[in-house]
Protein backbone atom coordinates (compact mmCIF):
# COMPACT_ATOMS: atom_id res chain seq x y z
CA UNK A 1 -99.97 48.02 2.28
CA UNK A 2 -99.42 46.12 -0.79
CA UNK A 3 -97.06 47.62 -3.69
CA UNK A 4 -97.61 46.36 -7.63
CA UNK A 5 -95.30 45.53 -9.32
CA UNK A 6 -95.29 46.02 -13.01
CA UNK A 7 -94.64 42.68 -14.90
CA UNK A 8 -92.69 43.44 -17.79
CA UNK A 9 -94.12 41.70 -21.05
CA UNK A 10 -91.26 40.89 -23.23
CA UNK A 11 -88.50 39.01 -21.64
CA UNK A 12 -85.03 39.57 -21.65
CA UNK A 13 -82.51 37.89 -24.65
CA UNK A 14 -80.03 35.22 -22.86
CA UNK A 15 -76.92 36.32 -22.22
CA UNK A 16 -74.58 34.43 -24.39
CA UNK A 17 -71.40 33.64 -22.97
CA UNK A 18 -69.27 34.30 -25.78
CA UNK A 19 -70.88 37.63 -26.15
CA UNK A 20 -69.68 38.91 -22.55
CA UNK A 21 -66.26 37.56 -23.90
CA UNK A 22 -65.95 39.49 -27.05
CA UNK A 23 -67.18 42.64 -25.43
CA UNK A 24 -64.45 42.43 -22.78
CA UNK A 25 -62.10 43.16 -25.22
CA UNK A 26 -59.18 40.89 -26.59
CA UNK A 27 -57.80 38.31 -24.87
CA UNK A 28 -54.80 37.27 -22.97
CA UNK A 29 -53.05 35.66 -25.94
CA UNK A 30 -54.07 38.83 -28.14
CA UNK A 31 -51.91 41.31 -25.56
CA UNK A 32 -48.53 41.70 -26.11
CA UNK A 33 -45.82 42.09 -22.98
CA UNK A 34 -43.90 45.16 -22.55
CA UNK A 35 -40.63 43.59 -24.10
CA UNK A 36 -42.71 42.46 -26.75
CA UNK A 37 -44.36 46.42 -27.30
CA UNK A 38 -40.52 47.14 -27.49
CA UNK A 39 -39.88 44.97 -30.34
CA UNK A 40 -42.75 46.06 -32.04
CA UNK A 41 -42.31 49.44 -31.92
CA UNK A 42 -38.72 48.86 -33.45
CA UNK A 43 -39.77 46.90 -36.20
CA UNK A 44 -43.26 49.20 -37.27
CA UNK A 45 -40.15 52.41 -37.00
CA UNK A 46 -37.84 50.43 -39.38
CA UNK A 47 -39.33 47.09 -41.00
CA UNK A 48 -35.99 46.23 -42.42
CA UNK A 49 -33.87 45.64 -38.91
CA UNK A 50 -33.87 42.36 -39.52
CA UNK A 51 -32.03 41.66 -35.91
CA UNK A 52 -35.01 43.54 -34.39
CA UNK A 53 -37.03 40.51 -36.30
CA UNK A 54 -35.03 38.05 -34.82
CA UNK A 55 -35.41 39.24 -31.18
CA UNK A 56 -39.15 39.61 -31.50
CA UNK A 57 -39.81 36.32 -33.07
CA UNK A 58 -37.61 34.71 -29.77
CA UNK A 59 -39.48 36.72 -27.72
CA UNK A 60 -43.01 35.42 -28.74
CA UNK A 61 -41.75 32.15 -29.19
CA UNK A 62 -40.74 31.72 -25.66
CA UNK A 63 -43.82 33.61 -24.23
CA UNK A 64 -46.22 31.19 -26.00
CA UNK A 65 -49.26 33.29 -27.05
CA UNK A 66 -51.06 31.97 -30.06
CA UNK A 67 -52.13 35.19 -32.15
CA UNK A 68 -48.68 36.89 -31.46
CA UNK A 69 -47.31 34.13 -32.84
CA UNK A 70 -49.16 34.09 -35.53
CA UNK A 71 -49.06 37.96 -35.98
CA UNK A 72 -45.49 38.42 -35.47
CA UNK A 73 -44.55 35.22 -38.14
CA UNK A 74 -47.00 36.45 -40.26
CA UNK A 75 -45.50 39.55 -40.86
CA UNK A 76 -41.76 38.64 -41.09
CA UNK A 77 -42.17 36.33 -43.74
CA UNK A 78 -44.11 38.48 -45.49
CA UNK A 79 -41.03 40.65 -45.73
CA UNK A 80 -38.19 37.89 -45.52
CA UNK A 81 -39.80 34.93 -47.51
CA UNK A 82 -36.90 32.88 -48.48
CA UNK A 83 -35.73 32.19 -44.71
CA UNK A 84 -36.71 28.47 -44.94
CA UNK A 85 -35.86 27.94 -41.54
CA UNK A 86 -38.69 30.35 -39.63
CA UNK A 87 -41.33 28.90 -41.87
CA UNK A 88 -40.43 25.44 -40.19
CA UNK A 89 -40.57 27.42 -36.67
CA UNK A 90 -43.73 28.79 -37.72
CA UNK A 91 -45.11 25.36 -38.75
CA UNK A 92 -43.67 23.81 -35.37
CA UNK A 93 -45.23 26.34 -33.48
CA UNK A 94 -48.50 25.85 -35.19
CA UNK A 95 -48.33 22.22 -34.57
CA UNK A 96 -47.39 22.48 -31.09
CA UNK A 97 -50.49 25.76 -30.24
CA UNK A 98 -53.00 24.30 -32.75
CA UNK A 99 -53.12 20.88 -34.40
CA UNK A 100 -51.05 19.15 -37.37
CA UNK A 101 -53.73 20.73 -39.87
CA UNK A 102 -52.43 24.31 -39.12
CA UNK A 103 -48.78 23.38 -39.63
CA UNK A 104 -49.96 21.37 -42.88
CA UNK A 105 -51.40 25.00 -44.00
CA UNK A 106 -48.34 26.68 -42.70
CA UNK A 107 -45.96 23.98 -44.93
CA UNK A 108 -48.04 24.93 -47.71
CA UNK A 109 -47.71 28.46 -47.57
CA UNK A 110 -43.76 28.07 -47.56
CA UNK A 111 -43.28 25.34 -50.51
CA UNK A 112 -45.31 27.99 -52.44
CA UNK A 113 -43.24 30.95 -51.58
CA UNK A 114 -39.97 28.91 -52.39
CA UNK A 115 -40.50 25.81 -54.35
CA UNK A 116 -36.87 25.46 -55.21
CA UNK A 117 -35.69 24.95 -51.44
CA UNK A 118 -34.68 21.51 -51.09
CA UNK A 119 -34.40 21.97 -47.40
CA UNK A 120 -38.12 23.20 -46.54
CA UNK A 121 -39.66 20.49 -48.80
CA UNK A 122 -37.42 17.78 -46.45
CA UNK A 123 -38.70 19.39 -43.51
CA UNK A 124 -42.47 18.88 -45.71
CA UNK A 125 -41.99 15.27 -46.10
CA UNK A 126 -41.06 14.46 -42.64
CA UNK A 127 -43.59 16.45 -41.30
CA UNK A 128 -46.11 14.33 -43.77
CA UNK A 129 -44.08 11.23 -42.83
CA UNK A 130 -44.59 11.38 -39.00
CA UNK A 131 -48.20 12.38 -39.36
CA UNK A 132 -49.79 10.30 -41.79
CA UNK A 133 -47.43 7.40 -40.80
CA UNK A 134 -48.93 4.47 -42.74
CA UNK A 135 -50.53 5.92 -45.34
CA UNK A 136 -48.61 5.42 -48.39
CA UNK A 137 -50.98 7.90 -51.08
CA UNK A 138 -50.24 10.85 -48.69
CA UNK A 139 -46.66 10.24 -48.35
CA UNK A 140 -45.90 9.23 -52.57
CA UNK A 141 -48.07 12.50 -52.86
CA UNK A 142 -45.61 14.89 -51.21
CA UNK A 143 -42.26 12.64 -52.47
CA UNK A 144 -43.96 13.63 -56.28
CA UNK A 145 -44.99 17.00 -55.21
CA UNK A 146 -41.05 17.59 -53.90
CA UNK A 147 -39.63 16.09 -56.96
CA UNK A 148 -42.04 18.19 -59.07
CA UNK A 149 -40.94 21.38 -57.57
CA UNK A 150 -37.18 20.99 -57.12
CA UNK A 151 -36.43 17.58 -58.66
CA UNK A 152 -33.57 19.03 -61.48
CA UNK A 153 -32.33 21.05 -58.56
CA UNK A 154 -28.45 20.67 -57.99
CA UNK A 155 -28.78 19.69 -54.33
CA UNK A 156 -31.85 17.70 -54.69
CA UNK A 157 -30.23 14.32 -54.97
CA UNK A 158 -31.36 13.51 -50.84
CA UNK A 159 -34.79 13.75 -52.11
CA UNK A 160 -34.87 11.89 -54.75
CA UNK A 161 -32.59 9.39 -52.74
CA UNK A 162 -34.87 9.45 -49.83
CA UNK A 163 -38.25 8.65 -52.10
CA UNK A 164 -35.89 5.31 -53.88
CA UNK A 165 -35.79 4.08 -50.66
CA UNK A 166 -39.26 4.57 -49.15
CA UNK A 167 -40.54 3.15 -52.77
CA UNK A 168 -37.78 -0.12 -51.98
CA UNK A 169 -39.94 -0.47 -48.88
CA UNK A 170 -43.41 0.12 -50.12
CA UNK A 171 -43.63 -0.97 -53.75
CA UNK A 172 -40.23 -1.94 -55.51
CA UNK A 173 -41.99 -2.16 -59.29
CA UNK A 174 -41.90 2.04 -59.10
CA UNK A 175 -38.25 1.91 -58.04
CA UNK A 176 -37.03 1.23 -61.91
CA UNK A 177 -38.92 4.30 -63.35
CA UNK A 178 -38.15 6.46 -60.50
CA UNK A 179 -34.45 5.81 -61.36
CA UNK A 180 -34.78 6.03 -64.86
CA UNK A 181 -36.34 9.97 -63.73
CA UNK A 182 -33.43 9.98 -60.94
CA UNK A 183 -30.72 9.28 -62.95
CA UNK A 184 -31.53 11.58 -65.64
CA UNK A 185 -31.07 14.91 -63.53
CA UNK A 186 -28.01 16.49 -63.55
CA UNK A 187 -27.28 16.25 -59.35
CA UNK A 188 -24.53 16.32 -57.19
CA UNK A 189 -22.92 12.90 -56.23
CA UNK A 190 -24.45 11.13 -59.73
CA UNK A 191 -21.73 8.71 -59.74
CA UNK A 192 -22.04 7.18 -56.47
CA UNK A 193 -25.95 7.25 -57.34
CA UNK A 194 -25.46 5.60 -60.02
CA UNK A 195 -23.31 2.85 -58.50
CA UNK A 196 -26.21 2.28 -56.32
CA UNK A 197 -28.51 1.84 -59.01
CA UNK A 198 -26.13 -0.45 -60.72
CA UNK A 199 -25.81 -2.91 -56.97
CA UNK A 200 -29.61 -2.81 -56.92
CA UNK A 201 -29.70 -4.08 -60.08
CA UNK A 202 -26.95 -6.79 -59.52
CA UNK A 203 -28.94 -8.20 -56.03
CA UNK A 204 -32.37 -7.45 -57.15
CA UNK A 205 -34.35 -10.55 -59.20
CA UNK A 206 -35.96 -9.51 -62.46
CA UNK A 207 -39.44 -10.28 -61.23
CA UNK A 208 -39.30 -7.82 -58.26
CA UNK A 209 -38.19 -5.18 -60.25
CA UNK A 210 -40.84 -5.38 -63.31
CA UNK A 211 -44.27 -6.78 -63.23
CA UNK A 212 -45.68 -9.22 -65.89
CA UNK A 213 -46.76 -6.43 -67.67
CA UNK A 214 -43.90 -4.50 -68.12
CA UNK A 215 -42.11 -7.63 -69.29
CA UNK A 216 -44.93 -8.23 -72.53
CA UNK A 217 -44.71 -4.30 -73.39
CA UNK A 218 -40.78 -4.79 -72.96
CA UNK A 219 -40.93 -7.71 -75.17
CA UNK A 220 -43.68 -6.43 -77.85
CA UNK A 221 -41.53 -3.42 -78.14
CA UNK A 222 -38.25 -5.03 -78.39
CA UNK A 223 -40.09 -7.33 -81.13
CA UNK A 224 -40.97 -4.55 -83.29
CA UNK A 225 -37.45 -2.52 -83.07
CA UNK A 226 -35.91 -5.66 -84.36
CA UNK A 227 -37.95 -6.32 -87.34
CA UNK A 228 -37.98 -2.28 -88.13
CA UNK A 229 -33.93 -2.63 -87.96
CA UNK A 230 -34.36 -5.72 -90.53
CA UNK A 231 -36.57 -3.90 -93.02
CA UNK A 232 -34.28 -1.25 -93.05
CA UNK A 233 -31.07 -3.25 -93.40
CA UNK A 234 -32.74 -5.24 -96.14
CA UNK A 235 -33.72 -1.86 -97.73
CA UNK A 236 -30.27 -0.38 -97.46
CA UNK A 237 -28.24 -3.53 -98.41
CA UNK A 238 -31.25 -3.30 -101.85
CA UNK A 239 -30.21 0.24 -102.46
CA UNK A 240 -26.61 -0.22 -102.36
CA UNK A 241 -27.06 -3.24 -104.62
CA UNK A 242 -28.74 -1.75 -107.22
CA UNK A 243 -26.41 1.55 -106.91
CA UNK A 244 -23.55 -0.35 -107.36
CA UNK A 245 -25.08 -2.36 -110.55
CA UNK A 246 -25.39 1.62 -112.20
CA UNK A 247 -21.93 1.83 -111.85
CA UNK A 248 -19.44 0.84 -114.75
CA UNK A 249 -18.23 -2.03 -114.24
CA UNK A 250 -14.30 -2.39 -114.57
CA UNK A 251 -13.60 -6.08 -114.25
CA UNK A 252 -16.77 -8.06 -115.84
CA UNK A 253 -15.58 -10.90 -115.29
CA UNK A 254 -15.65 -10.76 -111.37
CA UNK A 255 -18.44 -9.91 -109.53
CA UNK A 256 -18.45 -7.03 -107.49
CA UNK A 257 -16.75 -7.09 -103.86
CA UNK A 258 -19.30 -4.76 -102.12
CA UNK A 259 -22.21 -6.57 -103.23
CA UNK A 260 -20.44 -10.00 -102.25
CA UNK A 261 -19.70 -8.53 -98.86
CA UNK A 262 -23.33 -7.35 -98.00
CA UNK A 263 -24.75 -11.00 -98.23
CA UNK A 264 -22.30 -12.89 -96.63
CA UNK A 265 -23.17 -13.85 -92.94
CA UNK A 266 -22.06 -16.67 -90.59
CA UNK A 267 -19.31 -19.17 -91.44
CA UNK A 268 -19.70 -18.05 -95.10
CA UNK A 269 -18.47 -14.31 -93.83
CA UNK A 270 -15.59 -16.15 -92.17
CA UNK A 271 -14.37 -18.38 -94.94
CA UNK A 272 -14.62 -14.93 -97.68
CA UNK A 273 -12.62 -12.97 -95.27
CA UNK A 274 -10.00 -16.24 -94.77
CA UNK A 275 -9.72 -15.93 -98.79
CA UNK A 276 -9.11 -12.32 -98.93
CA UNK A 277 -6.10 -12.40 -96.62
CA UNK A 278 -4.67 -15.14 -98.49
CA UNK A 279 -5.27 -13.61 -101.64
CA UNK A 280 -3.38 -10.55 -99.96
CA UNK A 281 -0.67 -12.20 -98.53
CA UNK A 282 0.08 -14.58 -101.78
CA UNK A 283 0.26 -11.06 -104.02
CA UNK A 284 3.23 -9.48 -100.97
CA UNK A 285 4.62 -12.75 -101.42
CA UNK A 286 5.39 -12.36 -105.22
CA UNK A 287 6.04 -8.83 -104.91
CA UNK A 288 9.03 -9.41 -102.51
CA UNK A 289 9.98 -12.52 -104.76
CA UNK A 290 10.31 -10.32 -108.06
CA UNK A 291 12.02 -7.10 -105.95
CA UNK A 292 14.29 -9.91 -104.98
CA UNK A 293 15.05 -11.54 -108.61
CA UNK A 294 15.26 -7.60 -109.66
CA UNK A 295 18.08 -6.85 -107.20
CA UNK A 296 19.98 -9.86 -107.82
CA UNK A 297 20.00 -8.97 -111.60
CA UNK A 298 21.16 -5.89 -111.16
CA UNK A 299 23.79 -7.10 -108.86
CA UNK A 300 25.39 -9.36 -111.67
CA UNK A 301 25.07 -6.59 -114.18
CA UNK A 302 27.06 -4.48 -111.86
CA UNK A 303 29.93 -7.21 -111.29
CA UNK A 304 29.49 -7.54 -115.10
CA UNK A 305 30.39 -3.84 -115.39
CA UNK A 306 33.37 -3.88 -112.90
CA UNK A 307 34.98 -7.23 -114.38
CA UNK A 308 34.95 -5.49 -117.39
CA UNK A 309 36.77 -2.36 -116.23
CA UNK A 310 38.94 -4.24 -114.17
């Protein structure tokens, strides 16, 4: 005896592998341990046991699962922001479970929760340093980013020291201006920077430290500061000239010192000034000579006197 079979006439949907997975329910990574439920349950009861924190961030560290990582970090430093340090746990983590593009976001995060800590944007830089290792837009990026953020920061001299001597390495025509921005912070240690600056300056040949360029605008601008000093000193010695021709005049005869003074220069400066002092030390001279011939008249008056007596 033969049975049909009904055919059916729509077929099935595939079964999508990912499908079966989600349905399951979550997965390893998403289930926390019992130790873990422990610390949990402390920290939901009171958020602000900050020890409690501390154990449960150890705890998912050394167990290794990605989203209670990410879970557990999450939510501390949403309460505790400014602890620099677990931000660079977070990011090392990140880098270590994920890829150096997660720990790039997780740096991120932290620089814009605390721009003012010199320590997490160090952490930043060397992170950028070992990564993009070679690309010198990337790195000079982050260096401006850090001295951006914290640059007039007391403590933020090892920053600024650190980008002088990548720039020394890479391009030494930035390492001027970046002093000239360096130097002008008030940081810890200025004086020894400074003395730096100064050797550098002493070892380093003019043409490595400007370009061409620099050297014409130097020159164009020194050029026009000296002949704006001239106009003015031209203008000043005509005002002073003409103020002092208002003025009544006590001795016609001579003309007047100040004027005299004003447009002397050189040897003829030198040879006015050699006349003065004579002309000083001539008039002591006769001063002393007739207090002299005045004491020695009185003195014969006075043996005069007593001869007379006597």
């Amino acid at each position: 005896e033969v049975v049909e079979v009904e055919v059916p006439q729509n077929k099935p949907d595939m079964i999508v592998l990912d499908d079966i997975n989600d349905d399951d329910g979550p997965g390893p990574d998403e289930i926390p341990t019992a130790e873990e439920k422990g610390f949990w349950k402390a920290v939901e009861d009171n958020p602000n046991d900050f020890a409690s924190w501390t154990y449960l961030l150890q705890v998912v560290e050394k167990n290794g699962k990605l989203k209670q990582i990410q879970k557990a970090f999450s939510s501390f430093l949403a309460l505790y922001p400014y602890c620099y340090g677990y931000w660079k746990k977070y990011a090392d983590q990140m880098k270590k479970l994920l890829s150096n593009d997660a720990a790039y976001e997780v740096y991120n995060e932290a620089v814009v929760a605390i721009p003012l800590s010199v320590d997490l944007w160090t952490y930043f830089i060397h992170f950028i340093a070992e990564w993009k290792e070679g690309d010198e837009n990337e790195i000079r990026t982050i260096y401006q980013r850090a001295v951006a953020a914290c640059g007039q920061d007391y403590r933020s001299d090892k920053i600024w020291e650190a980008f002088v001597e990548w720039e020394k390495q890479t391009d030494q025509y930035r390492v001027l201006k970046l002093y000239k921005q360096f130097l002008g912070c008030i940081i810890q240690r200025h004086q020894y920077h400074f003395d730096k600056f100064r050797e550098w300056i002493f070892f380093t040949p003019v043409k490595d430290m400007v370009n061409m360029e620099d050297i014409k605008e130097l020159l164009t601008r020194h050029k026009a500061e000296a002949e704006r000093r001239r106009i003015e000193t031209e203008q000043k010695i005509k005002e002073e000239a003409e103020r002092a021709g208002r003025q009544p005049r006590r001795n016609a005869g001579r003309p007047l010192k100040l004027k005299g003074y004003l447009q002397l220069t050189g040897s003829k400066m030198w040879r006015w000034r050699r006349r003065q002092r004579n002309r000083r030390r001539r008039r002591n001279q006769g001063r002393r000579r007739r207090r002299r011939r005045g004491l020695l008249k009185l003195r014969k008056s006075l043996k005069s006197v007593i001869t007379e007596f006597t």
